[in-house]
N, C-alpha and C. Protein backbone atom coordinates (compact mmCIF):
# COMPACT_ATOMS: atom_id res chain seq x y z
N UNK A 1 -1.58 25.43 -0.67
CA UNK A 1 -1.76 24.01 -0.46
C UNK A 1 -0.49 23.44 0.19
N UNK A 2 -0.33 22.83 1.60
CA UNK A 2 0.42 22.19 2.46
C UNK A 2 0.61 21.11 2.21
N UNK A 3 1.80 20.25 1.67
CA UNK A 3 1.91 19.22 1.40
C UNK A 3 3.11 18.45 2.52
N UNK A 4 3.13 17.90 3.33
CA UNK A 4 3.75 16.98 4.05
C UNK A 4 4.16 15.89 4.00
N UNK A 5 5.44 15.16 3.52
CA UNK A 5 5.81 13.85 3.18
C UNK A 5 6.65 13.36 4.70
N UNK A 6 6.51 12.01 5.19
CA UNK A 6 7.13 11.55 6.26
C UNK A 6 7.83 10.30 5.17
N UNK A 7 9.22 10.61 5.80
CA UNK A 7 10.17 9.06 5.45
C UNK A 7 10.60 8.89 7.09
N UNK A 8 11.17 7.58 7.00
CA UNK A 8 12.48 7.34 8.09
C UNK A 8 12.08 6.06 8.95
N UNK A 9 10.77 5.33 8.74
CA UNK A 9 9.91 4.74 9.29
C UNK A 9 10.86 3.08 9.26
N UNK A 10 10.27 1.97 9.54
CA UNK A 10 11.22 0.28 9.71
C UNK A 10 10.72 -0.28 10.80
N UNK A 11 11.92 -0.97 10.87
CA UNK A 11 11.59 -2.06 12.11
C UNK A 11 12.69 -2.41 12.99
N UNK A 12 12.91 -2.34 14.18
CA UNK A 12 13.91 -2.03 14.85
C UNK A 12 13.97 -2.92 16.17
N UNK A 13 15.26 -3.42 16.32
CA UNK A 13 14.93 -4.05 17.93
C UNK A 13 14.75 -2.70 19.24
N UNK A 14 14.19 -3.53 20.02
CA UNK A 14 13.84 -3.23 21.21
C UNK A 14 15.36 -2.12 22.14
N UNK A 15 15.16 -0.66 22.52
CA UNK A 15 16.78 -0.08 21.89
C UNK A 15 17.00 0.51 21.24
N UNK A 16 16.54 0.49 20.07
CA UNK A 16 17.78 1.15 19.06
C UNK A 16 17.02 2.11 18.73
N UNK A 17 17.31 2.66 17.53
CA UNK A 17 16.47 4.24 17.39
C UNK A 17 16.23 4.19 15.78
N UNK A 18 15.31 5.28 15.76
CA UNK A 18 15.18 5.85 14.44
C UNK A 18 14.98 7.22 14.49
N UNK A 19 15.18 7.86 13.30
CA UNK A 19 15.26 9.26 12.62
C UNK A 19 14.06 9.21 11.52
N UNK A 20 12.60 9.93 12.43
CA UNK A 20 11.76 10.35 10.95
C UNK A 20 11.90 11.89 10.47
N UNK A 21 11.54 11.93 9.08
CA UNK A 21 11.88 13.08 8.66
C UNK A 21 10.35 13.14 8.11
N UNK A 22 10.23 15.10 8.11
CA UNK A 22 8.86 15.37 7.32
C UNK A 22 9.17 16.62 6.79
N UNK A 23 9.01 16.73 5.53
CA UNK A 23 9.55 17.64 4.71
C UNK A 23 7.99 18.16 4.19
N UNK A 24 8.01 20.08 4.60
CA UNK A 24 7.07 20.57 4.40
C UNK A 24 6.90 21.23 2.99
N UNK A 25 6.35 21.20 1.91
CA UNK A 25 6.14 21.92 0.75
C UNK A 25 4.71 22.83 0.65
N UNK A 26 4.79 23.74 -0.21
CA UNK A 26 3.83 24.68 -0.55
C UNK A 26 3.58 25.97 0.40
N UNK A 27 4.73 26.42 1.24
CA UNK A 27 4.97 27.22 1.85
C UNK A 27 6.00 27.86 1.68
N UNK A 28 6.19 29.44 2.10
CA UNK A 28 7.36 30.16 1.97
C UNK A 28 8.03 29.94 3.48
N UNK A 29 7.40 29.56 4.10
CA UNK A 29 8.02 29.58 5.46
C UNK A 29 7.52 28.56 6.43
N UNK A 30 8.12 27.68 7.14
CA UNK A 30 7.49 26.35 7.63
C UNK A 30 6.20 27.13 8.78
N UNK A 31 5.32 26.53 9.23
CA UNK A 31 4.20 27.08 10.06
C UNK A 31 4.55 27.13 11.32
N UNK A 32 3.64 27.69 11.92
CA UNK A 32 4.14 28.25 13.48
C UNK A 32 4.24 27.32 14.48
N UNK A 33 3.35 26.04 14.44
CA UNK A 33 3.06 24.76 15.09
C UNK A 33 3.60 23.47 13.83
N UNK A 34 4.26 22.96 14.58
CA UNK A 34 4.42 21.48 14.11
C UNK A 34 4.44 20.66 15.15
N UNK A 35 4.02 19.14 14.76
CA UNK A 35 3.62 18.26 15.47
C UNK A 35 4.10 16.85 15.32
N UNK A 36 3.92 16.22 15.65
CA UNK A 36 4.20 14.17 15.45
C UNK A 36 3.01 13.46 16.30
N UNK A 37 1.85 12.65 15.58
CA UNK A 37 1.18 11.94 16.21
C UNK A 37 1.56 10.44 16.07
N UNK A 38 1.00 9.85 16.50
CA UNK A 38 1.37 8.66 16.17
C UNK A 38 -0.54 7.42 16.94
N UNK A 39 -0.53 6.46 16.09
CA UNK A 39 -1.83 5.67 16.14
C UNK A 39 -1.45 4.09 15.93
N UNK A 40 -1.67 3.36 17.15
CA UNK A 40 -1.05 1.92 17.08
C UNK A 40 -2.72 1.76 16.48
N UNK A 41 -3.15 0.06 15.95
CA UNK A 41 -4.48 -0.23 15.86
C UNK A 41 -5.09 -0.02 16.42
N UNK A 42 -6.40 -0.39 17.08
CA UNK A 42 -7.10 -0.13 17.93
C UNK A 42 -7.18 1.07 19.20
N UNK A 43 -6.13 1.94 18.83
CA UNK A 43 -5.89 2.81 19.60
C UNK A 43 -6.22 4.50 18.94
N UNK A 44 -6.33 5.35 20.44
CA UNK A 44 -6.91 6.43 19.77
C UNK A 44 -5.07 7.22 19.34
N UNK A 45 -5.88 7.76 18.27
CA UNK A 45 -4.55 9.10 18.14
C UNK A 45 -3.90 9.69 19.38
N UNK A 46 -2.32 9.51 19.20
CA UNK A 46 -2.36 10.23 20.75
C UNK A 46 -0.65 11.17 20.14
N UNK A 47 -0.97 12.13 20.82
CA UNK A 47 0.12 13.55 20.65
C UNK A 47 1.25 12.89 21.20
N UNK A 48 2.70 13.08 20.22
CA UNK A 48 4.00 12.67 20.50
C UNK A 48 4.41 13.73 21.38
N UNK A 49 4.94 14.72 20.27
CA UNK A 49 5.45 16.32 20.47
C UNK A 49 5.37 17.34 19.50
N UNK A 50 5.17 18.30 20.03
CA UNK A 50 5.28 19.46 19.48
C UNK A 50 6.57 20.31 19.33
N UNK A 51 6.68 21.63 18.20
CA UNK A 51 7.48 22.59 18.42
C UNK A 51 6.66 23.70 17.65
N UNK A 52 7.20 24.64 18.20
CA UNK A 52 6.37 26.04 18.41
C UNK A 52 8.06 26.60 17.25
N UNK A 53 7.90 26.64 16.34
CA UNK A 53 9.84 26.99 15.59
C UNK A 53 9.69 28.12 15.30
N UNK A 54 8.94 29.28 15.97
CA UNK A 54 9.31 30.17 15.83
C UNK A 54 10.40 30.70 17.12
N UNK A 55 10.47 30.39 18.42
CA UNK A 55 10.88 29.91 19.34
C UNK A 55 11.74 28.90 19.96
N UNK A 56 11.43 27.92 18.83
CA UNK A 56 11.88 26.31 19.32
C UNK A 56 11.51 25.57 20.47
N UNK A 57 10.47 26.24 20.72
CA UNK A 57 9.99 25.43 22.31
C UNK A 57 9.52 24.17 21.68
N UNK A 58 9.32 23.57 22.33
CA UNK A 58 9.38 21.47 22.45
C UNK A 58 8.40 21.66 23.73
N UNK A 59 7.48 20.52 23.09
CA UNK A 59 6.52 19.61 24.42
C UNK A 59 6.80 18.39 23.94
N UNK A 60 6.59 17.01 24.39
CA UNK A 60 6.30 16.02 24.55
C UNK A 60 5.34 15.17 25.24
N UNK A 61 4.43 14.27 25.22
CA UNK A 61 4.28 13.54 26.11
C UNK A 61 5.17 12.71 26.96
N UNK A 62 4.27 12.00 27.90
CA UNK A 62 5.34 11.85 28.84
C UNK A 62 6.06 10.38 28.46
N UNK A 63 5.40 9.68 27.94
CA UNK A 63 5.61 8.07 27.54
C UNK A 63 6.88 8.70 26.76
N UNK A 64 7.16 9.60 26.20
CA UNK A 64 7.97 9.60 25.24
C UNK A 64 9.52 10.36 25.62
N UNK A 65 8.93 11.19 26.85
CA UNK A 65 9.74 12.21 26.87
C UNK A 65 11.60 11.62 27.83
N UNK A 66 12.66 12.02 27.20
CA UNK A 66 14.04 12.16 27.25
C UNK A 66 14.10 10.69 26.16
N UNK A 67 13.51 10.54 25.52
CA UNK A 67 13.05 9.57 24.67
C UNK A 67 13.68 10.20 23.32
N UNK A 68 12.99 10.87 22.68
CA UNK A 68 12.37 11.51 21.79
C UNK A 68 12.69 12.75 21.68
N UNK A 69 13.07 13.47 20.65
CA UNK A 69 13.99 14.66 20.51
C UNK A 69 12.79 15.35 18.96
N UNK A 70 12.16 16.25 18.83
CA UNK A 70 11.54 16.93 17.91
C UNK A 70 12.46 18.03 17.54
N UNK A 71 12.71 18.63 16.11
CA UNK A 71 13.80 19.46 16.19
C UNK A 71 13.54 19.77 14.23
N UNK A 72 13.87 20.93 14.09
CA UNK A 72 13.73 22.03 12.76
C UNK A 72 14.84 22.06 11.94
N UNK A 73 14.79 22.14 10.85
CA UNK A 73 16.05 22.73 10.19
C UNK A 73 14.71 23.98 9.05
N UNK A 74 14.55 24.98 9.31
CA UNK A 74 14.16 25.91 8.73
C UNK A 74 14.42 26.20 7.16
N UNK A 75 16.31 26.42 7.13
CA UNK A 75 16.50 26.46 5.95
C UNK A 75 16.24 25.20 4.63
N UNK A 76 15.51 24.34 5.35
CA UNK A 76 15.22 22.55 4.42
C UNK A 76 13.37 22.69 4.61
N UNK A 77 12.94 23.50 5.40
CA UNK A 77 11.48 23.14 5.69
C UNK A 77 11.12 22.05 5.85
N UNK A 78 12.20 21.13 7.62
CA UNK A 78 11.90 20.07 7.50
C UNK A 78 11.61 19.58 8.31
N UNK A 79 10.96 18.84 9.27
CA UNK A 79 10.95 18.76 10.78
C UNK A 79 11.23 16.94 11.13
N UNK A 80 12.22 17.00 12.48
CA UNK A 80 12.36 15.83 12.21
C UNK A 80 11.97 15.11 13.63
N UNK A 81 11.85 14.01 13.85
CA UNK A 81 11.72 12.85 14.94
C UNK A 81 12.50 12.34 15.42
N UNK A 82 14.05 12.88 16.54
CA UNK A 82 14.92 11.13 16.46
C UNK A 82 14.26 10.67 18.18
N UNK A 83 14.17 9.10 17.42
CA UNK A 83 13.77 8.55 18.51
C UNK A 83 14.62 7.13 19.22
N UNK A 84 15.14 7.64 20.43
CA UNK A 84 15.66 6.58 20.80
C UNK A 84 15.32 5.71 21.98
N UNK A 85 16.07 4.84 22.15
CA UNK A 85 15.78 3.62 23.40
C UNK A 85 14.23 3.12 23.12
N UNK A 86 14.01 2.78 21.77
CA UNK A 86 12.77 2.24 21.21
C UNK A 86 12.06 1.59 22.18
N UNK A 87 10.94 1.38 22.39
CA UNK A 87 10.38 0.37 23.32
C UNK A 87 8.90 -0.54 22.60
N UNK A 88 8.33 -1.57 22.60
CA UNK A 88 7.30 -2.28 21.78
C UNK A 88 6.06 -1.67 21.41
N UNK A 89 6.19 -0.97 22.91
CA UNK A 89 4.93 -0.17 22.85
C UNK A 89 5.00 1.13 21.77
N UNK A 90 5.81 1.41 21.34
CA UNK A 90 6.04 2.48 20.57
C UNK A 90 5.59 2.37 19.32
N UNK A 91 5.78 0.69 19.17
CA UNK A 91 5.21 0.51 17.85
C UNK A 91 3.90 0.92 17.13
N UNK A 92 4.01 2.13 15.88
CA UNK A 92 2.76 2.68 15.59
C UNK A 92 2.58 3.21 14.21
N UNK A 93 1.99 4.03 13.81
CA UNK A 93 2.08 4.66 12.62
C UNK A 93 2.43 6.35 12.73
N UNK A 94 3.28 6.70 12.50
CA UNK A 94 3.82 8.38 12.71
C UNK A 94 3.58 8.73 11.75
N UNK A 95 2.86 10.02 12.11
CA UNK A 95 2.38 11.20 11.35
C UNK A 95 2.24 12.82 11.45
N UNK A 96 3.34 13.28 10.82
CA UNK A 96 3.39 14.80 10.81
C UNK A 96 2.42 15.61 10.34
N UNK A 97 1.80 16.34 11.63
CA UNK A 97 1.19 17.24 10.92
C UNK A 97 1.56 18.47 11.14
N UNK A 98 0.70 19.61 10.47
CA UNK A 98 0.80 21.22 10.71
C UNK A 98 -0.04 21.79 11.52
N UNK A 99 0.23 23.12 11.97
CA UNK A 99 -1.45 23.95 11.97
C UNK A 99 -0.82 25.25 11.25
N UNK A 100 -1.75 25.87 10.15
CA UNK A 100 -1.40 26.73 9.31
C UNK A 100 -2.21 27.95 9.27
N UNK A 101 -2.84 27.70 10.55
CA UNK A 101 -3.94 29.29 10.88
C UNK A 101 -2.51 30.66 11.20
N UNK A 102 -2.69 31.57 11.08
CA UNK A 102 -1.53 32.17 11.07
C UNK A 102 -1.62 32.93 13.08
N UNK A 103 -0.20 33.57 13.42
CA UNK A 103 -0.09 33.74 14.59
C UNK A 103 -0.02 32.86 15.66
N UNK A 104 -0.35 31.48 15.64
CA UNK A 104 -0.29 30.58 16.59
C UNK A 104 0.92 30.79 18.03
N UNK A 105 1.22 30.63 18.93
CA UNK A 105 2.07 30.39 19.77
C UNK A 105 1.73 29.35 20.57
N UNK A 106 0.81 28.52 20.68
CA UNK A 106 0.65 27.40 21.45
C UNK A 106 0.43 25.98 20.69
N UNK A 107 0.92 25.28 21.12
CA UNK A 107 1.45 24.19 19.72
C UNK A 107 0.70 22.94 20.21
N UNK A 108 0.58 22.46 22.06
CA UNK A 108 0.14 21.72 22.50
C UNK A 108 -1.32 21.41 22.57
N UNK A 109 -1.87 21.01 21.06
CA UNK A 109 -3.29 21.26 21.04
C UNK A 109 -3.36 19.68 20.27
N UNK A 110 -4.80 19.29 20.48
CA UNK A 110 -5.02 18.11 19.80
C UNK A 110 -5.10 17.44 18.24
N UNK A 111 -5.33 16.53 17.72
CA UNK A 111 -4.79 16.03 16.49
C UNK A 111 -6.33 17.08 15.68
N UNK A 112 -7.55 17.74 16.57
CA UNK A 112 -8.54 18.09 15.39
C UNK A 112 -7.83 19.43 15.19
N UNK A 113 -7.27 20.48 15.55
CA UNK A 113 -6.63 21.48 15.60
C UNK A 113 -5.85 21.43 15.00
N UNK A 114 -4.73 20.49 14.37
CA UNK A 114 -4.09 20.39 13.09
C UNK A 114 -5.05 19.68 11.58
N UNK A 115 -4.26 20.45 10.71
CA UNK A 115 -5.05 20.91 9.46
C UNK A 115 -4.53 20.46 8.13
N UNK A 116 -3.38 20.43 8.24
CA UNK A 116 -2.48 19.13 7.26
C UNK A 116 -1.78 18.45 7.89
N UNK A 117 -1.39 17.28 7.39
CA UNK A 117 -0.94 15.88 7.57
C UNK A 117 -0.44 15.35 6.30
N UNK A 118 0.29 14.76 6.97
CA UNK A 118 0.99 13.84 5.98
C UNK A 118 0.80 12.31 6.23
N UNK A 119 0.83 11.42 4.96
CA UNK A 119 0.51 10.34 5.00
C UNK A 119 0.66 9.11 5.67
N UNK A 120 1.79 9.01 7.01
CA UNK A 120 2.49 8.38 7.91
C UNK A 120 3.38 8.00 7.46
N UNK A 121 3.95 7.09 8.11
CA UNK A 121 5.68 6.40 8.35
C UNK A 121 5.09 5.29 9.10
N UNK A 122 5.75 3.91 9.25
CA UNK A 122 5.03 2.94 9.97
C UNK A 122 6.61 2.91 10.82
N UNK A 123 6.24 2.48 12.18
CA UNK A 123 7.27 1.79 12.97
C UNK A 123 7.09 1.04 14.02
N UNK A 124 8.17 -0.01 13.76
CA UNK A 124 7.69 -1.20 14.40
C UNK A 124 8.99 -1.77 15.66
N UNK A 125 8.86 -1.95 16.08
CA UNK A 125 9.80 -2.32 17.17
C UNK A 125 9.54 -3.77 18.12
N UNK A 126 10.64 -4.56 17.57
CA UNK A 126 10.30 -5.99 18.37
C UNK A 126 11.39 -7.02 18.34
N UNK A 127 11.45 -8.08 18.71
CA UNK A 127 13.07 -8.55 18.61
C UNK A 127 12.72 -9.66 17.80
């Protein structure tokens, strides 16, 4: 059983940054794919970034990308978000998930292809 907690979430001017954290439990070893989605209201789910940590390869989308830094600490089983030069539009609900099918190497897959999640982080950005 995969349990995923997200902290690091607020409200921030327009600029500045935040650090989410998602700390993975019920595993001996963090999974092969990790992810960050994120869902403003009325909007569909849409893919932040990925990392593949067996490797450390990183994708991003593009709205996000030299933005947005996805990154592991293995020995904490923890994966984190820093996100800077905030922008309004960013404002959303972040949510870490996994995929825990075993062997994976391709990470850039959509939000039905991940299999745990964690409960979000809200962030808001506005002056």
């Amino acid at each position: 059983q995969v349990q995923l907690v997200e902290s690091g979430g607020g409200s921030v001017q327009p600029g500045g940054s935040l650090r989410l954290t998602c700390v993975v439990s019920g595993v001996t070893h963090i999974t092969n794919c990790m992810a960050w989605f994120r869902q403003a209201p009325g909007k569909e789910r849409e893919r932040v970034a990925t990392i593949y940590t067996i490797g450390d390869n990183t994708l991003y989308a593009d709205s996000v990308k030299g933005r947005f830094t996805i990154s592991q600490d293995g020995a904490k089983n923890t994966v984190y978000l820093q996100m800077n030069s905030l922008k309004p539009e960013d404002t959303a609900m972040y949510y870490c998930a996994a995929r825990t099918l075993p062997g994976d190497r391709y990470c850039w897959l959509p939000s039905s292809m991940y299999n745990a999640w964690g409960q979000g982080t809200q962030v808001t950005v506005s002056s």
